[in-house]
PDB file of N, CA and C in Angstrom:
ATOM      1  N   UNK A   1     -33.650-122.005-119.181  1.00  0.00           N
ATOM      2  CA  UNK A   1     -32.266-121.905-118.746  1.00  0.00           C
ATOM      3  C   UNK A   1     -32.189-121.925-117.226  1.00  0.00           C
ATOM      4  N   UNK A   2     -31.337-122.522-116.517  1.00  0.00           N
ATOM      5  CA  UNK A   2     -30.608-122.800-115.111  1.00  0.00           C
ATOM      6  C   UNK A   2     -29.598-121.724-114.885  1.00  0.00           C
ATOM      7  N   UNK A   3     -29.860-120.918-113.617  1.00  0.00           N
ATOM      8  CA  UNK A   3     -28.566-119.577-113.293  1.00  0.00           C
ATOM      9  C   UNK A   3     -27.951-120.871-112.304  1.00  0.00           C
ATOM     10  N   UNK A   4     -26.466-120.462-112.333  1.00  0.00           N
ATOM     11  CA  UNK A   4     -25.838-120.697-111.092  1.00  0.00           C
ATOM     12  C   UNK A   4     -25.140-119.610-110.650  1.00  0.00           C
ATOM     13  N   UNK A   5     -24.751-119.224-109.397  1.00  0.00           N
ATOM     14  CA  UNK A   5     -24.181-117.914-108.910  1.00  0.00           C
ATOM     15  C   UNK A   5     -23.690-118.246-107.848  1.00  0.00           C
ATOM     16  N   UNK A   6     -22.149-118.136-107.172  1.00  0.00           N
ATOM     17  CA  UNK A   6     -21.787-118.852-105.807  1.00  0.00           C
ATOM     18  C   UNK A   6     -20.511-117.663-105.920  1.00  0.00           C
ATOM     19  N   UNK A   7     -20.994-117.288-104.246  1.00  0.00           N
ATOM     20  CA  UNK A   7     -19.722-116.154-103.800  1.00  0.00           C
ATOM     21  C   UNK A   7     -19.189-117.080-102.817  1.00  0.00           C
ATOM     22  N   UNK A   8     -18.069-117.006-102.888  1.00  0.00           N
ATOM     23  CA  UNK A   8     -17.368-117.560-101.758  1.00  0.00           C
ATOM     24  C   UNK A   8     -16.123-116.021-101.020  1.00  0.00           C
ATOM     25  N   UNK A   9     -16.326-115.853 -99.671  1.00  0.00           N
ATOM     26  CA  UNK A   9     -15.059-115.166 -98.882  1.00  0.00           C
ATOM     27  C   UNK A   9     -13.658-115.939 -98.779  1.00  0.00           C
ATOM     28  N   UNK A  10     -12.940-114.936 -99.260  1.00  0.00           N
ATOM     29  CA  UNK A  10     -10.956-115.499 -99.026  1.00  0.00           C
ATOM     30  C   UNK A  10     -10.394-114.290 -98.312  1.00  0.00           C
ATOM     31  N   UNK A  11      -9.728-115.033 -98.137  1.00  0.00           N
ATOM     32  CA  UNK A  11      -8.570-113.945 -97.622  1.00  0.00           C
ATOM     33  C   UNK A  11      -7.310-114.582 -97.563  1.00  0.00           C
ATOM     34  N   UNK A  12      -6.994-114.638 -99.266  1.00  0.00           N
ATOM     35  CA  UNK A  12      -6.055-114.855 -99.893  1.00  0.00           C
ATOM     36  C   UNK A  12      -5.291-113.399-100.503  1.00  0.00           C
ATOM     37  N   UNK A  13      -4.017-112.999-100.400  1.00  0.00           N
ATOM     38  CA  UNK A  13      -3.593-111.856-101.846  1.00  0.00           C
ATOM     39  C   UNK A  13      -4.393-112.136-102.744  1.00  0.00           C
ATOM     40  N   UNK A  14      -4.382-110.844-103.691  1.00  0.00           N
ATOM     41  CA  UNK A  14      -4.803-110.920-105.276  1.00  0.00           C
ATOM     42  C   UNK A  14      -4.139-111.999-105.956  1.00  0.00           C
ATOM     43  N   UNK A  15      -2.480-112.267-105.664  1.00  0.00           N
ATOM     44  CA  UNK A  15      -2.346-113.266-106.733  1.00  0.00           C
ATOM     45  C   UNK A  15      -2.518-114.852-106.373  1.00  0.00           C
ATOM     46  N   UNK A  16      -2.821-114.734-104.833  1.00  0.00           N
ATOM     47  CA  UNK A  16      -2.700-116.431-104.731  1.00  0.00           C
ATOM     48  C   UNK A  16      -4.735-116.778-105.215  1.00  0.00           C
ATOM     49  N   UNK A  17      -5.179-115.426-105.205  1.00  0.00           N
ATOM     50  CA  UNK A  17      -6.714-115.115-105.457  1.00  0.00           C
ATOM     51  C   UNK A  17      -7.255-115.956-107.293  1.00  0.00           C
ATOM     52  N   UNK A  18      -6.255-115.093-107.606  1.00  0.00           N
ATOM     53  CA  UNK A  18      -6.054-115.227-108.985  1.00  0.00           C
ATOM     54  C   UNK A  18      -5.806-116.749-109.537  1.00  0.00           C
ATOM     55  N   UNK A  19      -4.555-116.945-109.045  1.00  0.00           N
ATOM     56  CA  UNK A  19      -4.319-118.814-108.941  1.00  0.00           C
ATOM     57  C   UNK A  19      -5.284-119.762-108.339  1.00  0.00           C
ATOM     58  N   UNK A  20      -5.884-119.440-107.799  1.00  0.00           N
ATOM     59  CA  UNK A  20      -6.500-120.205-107.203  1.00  0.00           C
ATOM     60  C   UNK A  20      -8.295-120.496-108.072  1.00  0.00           C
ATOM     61  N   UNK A  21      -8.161-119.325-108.832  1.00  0.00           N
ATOM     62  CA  UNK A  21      -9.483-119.176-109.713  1.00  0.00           C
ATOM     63  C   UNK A  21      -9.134-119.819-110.730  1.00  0.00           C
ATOM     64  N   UNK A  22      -7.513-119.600-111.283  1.00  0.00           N
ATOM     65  CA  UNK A  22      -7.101-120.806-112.322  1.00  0.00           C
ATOM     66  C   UNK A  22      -7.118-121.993-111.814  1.00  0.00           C
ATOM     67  N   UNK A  23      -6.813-122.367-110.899  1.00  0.00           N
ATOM     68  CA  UNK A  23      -6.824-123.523-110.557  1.00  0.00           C
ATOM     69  C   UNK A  23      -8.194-124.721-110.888  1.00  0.00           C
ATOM     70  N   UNK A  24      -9.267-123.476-109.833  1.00  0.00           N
ATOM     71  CA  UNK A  24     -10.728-124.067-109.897  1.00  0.00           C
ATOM     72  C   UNK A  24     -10.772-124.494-111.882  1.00  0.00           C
ATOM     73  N   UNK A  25     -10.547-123.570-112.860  1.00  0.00           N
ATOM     74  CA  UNK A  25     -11.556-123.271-113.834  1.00  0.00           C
ATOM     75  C   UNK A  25     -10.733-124.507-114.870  1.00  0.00           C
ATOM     76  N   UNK A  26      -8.893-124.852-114.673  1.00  0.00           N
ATOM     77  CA  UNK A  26      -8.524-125.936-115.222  1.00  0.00           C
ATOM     78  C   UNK A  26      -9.323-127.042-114.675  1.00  0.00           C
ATOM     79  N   UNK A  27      -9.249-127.603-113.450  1.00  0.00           N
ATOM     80  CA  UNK A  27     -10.147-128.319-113.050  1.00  0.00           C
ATOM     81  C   UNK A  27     -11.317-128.874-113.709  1.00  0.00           C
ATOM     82  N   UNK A  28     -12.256-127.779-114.032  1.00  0.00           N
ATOM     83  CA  UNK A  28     -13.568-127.085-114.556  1.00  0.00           C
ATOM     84  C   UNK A  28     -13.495-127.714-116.019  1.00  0.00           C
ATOM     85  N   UNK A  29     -12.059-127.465-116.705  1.00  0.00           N
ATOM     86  CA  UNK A  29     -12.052-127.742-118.038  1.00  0.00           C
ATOM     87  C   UNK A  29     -12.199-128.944-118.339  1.00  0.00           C
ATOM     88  N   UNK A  30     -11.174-129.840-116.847  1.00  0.00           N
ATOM     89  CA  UNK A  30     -10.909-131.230-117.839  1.00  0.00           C
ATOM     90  C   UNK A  30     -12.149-131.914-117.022  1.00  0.00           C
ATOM     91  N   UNK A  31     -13.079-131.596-116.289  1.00  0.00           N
ATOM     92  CA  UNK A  31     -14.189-132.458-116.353  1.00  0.00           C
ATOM     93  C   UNK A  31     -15.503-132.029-116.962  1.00  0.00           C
ATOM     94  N   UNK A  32     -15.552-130.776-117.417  1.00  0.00           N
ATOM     95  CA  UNK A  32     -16.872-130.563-118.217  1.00  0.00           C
ATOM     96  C   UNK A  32     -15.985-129.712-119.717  1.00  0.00           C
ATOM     97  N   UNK A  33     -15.251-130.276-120.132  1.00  0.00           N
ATOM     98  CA  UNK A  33     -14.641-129.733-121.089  1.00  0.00           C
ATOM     99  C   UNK A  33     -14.701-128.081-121.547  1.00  0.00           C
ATOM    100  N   UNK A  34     -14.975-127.365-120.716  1.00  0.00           N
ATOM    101  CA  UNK A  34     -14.677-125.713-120.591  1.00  0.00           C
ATOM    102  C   UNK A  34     -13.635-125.047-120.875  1.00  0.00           C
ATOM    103  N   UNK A  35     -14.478-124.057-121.796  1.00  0.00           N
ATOM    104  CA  UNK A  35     -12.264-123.260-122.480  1.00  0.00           C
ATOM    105  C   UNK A  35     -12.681-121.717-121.751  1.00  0.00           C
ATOM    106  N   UNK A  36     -11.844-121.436-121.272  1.00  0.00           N
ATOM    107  CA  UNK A  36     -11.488-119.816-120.974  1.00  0.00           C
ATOM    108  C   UNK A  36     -11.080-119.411-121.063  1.00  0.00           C
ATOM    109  N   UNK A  37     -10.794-118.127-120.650  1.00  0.00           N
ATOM    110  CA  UNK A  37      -9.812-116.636-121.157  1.00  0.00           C
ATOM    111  C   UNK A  37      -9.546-115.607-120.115  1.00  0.00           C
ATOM    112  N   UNK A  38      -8.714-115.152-119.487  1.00  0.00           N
ATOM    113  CA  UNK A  38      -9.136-114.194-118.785  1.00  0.00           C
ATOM    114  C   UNK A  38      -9.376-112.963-119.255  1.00  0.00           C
ATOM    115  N   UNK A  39     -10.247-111.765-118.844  1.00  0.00           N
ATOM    116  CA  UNK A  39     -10.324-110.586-119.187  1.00  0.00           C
ATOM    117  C   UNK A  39      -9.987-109.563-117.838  1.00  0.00           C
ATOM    118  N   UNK A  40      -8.912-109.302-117.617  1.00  0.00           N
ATOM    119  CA  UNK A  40      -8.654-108.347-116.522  1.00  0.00           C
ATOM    120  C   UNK A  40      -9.135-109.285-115.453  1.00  0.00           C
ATOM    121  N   UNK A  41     -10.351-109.150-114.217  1.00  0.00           N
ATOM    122  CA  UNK A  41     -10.066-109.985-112.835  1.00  0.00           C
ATOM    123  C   UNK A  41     -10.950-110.873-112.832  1.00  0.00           C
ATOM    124  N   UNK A  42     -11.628-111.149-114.713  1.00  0.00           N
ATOM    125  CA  UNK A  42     -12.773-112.238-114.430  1.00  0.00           C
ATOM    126  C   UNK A  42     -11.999-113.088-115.710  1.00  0.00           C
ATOM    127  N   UNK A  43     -12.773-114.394-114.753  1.00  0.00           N
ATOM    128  CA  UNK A  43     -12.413-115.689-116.143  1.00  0.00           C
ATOM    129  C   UNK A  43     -13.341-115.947-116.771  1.00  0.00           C
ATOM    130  N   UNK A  44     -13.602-115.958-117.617  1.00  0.00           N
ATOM    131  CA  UNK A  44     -14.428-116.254-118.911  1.00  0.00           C
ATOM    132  C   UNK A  44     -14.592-117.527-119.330  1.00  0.00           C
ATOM    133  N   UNK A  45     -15.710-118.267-119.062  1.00  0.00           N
ATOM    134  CA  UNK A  45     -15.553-120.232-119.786  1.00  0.00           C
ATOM    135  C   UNK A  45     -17.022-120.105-120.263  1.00  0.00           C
ATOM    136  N   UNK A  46     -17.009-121.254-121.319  1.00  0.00           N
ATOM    137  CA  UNK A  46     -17.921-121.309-121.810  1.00  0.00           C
ATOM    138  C   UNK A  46     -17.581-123.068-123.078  1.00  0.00           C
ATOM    139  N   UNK A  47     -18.991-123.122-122.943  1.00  0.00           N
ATOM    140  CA  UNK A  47     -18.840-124.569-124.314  1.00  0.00           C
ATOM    141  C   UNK A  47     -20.496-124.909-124.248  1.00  0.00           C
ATOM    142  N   UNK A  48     -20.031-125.501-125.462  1.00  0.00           N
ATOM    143  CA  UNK A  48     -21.962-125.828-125.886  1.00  0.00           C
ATOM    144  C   UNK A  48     -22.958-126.162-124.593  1.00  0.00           C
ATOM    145  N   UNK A  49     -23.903-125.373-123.967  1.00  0.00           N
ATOM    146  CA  UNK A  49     -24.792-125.381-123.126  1.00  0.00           C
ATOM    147  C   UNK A  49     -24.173-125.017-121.745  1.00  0.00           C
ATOM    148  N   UNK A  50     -23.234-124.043-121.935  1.00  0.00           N
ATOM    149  CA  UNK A  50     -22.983-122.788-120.459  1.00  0.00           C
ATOM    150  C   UNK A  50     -22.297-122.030-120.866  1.00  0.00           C
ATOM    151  N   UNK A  51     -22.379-120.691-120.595  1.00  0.00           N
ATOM    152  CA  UNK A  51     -21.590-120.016-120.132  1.00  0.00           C
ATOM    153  C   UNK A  51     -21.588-118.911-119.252  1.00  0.00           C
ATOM    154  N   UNK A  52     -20.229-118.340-118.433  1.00  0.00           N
ATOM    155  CA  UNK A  52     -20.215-117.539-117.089  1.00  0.00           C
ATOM    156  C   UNK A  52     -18.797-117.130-117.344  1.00  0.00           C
ATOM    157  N   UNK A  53     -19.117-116.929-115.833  1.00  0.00           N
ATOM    158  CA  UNK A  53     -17.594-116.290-115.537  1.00  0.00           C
ATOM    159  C   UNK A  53     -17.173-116.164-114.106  1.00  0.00           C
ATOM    160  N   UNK A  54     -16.037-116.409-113.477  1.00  0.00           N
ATOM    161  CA  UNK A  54     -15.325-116.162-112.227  1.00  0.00           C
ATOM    162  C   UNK A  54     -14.467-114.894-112.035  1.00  0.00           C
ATOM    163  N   UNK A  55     -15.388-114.334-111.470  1.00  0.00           N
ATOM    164  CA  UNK A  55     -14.776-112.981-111.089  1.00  0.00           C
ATOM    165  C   UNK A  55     -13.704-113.021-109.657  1.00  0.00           C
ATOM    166  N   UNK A  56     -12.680-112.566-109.473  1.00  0.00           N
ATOM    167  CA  UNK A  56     -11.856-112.275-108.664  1.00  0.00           C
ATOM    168  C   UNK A  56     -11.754-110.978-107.877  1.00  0.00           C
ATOM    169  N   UNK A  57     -11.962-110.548-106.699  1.00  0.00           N
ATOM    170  CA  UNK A  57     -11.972-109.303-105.876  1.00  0.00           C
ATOM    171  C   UNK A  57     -10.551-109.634-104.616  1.00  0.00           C
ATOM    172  N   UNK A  58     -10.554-108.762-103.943  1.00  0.00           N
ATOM    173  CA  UNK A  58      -9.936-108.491-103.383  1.00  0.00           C
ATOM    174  C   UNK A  58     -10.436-109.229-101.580  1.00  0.00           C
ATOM    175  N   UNK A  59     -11.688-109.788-101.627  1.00  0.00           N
ATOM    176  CA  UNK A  59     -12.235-110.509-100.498  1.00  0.00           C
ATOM    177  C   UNK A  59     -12.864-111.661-101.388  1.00  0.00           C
ATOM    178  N   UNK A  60     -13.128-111.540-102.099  1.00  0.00           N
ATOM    179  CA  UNK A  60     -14.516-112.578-102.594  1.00  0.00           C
ATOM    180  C   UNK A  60     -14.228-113.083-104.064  1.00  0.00           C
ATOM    181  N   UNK A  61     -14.631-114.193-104.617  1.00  0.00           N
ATOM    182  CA  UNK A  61     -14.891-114.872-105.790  1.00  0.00           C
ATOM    183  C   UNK A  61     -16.285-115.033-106.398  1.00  0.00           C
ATOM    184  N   UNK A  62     -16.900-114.489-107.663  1.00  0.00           N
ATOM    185  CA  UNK A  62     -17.850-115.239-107.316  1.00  0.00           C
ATOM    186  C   UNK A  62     -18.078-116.198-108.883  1.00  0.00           C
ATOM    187  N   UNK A  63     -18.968-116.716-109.013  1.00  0.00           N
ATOM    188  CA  UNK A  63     -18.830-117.768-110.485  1.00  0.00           C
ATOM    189  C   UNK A  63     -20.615-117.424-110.882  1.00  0.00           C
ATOM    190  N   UNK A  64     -20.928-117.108-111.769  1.00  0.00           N
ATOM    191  CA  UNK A  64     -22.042-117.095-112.541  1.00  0.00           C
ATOM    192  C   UNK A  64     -22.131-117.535-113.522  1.00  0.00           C
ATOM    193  N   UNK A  65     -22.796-118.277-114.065  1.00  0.00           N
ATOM    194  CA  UNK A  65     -23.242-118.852-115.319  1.00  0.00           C
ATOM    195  C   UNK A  65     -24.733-119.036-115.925  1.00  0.00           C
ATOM    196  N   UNK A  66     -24.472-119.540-116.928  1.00  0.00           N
ATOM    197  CA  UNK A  66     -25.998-120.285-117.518  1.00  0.00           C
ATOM    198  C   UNK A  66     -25.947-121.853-118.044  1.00  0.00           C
ATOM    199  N   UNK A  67     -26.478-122.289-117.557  1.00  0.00           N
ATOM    200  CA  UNK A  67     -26.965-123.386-118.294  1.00  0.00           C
ATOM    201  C   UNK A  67     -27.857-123.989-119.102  1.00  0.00           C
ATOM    202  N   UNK A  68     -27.749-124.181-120.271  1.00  0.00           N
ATOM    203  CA  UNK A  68     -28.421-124.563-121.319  1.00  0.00           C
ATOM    204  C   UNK A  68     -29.630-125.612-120.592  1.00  0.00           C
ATOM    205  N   UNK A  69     -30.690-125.760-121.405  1.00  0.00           N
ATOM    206  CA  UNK A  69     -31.450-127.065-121.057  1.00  0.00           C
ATOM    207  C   UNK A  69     -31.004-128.224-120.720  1.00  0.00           C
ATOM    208  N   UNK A  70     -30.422-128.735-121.589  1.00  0.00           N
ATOM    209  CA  UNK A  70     -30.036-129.956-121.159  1.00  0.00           C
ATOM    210  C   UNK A  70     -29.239-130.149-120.025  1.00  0.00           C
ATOM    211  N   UNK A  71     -27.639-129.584-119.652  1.00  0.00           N
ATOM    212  CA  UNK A  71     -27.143-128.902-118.997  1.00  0.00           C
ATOM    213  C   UNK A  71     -27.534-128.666-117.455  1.00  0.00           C
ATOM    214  N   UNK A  72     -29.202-128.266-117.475  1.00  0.00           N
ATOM    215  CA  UNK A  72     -30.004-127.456-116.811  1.00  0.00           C
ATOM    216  C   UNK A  72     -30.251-128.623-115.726  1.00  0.00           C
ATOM    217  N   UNK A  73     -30.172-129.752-116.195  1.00  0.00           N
ATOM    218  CA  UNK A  73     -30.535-130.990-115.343  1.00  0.00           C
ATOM    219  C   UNK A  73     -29.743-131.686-114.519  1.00  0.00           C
ATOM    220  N   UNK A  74     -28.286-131.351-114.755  1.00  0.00           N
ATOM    221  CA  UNK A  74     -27.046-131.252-113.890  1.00  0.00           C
ATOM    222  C   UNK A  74     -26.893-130.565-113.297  1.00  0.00           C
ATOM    223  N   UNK A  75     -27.669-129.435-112.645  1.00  0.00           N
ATOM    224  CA  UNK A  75     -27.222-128.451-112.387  1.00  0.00           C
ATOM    225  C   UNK A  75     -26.802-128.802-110.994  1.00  0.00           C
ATOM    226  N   UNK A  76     -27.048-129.239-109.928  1.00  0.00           N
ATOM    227  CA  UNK A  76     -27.443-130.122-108.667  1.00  0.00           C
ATOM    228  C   UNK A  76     -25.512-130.491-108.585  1.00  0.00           C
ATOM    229  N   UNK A  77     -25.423-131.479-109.612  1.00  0.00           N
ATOM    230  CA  UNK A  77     -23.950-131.989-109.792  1.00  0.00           C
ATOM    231  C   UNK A  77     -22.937-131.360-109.988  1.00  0.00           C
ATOM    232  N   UNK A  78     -23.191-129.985-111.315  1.00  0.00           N
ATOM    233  CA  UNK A  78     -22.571-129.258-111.340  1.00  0.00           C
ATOM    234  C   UNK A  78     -21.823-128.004-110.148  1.00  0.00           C
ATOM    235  N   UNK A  79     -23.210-127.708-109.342  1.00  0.00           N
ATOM    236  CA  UNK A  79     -22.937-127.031-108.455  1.00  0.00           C
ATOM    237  C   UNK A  79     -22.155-127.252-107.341  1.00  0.00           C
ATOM    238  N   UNK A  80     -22.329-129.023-107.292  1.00  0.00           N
ATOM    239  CA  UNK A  80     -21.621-129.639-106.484  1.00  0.00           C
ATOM    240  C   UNK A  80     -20.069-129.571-106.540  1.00  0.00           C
ATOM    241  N   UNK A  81     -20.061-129.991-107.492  1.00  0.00           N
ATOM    242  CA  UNK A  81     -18.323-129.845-108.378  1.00  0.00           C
ATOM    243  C   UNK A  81     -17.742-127.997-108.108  1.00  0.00           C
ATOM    244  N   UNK A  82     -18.092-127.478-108.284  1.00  0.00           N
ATOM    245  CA  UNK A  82     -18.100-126.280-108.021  1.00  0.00           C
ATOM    246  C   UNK A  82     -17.601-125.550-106.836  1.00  0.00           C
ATOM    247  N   UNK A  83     -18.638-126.159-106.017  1.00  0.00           N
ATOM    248  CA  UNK A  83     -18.812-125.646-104.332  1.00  0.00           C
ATOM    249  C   UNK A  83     -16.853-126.710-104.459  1.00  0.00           C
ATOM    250  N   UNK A  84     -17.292-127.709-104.552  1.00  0.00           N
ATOM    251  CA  UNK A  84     -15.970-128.403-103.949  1.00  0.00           C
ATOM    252  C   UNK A  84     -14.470-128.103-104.477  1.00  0.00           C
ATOM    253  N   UNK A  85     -14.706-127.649-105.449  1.00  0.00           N
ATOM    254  CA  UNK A  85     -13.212-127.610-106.345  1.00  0.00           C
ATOM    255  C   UNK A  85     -12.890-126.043-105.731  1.00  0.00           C
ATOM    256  N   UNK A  86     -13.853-125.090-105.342  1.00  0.00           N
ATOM    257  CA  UNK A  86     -13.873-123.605-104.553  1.00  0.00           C
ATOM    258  C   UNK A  86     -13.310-123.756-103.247  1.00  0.00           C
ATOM    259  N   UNK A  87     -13.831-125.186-102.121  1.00  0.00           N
ATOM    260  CA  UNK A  87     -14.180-124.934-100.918  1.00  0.00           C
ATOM    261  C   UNK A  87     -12.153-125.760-101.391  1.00  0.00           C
ATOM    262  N   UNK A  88     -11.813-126.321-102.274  1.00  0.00           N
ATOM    263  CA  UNK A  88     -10.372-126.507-101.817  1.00  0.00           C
ATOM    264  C   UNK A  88      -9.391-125.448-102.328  1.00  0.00           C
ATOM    265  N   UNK A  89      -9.717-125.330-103.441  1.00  0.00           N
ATOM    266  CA  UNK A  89      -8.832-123.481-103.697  1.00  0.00           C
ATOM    267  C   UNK A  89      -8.462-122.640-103.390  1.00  0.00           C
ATOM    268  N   UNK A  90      -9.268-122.030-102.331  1.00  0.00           N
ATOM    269  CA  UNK A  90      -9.499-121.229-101.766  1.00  0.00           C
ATOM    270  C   UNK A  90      -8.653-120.881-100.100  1.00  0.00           C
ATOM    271  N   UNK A  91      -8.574-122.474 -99.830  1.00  0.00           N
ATOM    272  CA  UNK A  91      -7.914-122.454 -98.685  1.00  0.00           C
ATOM    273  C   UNK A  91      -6.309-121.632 -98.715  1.00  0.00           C
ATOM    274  N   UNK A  92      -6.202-120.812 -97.554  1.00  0.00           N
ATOM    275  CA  UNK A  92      -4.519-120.370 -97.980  1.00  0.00           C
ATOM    276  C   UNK A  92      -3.697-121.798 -97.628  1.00  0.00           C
ATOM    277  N   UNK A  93      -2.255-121.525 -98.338  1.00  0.00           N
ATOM    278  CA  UNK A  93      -1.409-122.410 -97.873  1.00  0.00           C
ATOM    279  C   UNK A  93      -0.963-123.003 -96.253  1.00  0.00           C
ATOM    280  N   UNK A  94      -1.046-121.883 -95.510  1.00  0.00           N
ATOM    281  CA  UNK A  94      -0.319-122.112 -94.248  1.00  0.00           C
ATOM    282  C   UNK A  94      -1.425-122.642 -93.356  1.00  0.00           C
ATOM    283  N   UNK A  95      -2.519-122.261 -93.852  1.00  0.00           N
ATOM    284  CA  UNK A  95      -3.907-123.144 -92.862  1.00  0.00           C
ATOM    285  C   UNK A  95      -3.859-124.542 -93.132  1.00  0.00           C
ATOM    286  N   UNK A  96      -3.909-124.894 -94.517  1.00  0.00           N
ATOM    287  CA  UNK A  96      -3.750-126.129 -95.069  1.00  0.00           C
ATOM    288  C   UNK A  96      -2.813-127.055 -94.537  1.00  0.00           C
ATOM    289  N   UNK A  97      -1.517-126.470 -94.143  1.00  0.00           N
ATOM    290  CA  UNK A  97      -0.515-127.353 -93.707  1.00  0.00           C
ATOM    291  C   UNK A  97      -0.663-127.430 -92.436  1.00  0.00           C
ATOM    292  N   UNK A  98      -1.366-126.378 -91.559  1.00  0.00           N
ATOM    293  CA  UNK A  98      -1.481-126.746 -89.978  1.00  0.00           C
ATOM    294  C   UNK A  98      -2.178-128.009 -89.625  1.00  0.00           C
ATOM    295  N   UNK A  99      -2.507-129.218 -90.596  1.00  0.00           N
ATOM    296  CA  UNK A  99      -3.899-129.989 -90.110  1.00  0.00           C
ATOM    297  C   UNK A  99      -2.637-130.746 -88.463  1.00  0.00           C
ATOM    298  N   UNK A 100      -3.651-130.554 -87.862  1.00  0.00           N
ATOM    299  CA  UNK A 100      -3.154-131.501 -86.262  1.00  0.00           C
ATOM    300  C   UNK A 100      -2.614-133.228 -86.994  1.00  0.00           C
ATOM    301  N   UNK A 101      -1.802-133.542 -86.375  1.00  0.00           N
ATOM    302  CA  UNK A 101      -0.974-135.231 -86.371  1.00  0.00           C
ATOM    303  C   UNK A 101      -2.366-135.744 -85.874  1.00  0.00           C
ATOM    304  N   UNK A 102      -2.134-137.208 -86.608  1.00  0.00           N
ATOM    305  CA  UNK A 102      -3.313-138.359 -86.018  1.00  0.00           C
ATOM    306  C   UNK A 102      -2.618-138.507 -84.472  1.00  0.00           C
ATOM    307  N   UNK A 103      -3.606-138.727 -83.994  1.00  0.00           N
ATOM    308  CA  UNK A 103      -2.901-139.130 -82.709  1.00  0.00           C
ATOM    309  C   UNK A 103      -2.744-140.478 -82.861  1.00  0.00           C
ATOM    310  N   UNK A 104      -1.510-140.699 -81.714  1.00  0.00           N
ATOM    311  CA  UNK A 104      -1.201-142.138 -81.100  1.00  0.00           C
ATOM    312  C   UNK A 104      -2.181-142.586 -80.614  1.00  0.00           C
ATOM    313  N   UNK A 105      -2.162-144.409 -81.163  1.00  0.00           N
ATOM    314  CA  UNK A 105      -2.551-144.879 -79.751  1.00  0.00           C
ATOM    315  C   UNK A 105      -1.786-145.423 -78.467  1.00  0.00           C
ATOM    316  N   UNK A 106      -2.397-145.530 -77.136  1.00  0.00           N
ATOM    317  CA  UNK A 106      -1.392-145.519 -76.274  1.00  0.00           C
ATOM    318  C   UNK A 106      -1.319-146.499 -76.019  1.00  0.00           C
ATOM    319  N   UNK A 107      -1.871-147.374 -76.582  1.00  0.00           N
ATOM    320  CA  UNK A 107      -1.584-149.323 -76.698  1.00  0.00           C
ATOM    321  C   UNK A 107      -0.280-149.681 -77.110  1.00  0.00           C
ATOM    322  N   UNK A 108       0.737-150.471 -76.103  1.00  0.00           N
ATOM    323  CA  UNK A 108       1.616-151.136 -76.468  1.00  0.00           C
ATOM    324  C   UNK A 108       1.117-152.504 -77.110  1.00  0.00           C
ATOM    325  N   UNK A 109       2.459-152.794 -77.755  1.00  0.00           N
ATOM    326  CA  UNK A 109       2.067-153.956 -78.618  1.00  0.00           C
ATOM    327  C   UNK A 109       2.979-154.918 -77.299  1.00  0.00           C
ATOM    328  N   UNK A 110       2.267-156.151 -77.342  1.00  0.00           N
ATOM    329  CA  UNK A 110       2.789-157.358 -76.554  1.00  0.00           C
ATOM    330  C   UNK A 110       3.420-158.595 -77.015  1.00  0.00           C
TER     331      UNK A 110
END
């Protein structure tokens, strides 16, 4: 069997914390077909060859699982998917919308 385990820091509220863990784990579902549940501040997924869970705190997220053998050989990809569907979740709203304007160029047209 393959562990995966990834904490990520927020400093999001509990509920945009919360949404944002739903967010990741729908995600989660419709590309590795994963069903969950919540139980109080952790999500629960699981399907033939993993299962874990995304816990929710008050600073931190973190996601643990197992992976089956087969499974075990994705893990590289999986983690990838993971890190990325986290590293966009996670962001608060109002950072997200600050991104800077492309700049001009200062070339007139002739």
């Amino acid at each position: 069997m393959s562990d995966i385990d990834i904490r990520r820091k927020h400093s999001l509220t509990p509920a945009q914390a919360r949404e944002a863990a739903e967010k990741v784990a729908r995600q989660l579902k419709r590309e590795f077909a994963l069903q969950y549940r919540w139980e109080g501040t952790s999500l629960h997924f699981e399907r033939a060859g993993v299962d874990g869970t995304l816990t929710v705190d008050a600073r931190e997220v973190r996601l643990r699982a197992k992976l089956g053998l087969l499974l075990g050989f994705l893990k590289p990809q999986i983690e990838g998917k993971v890190h990325e569907h986290l590293d966009e979740a996670l962001v608060p709203t109002q950072i997200a919308a600050r991104k800077p304007a492309a700049k001009k160029s200062g070339r007139r047209k002739v």
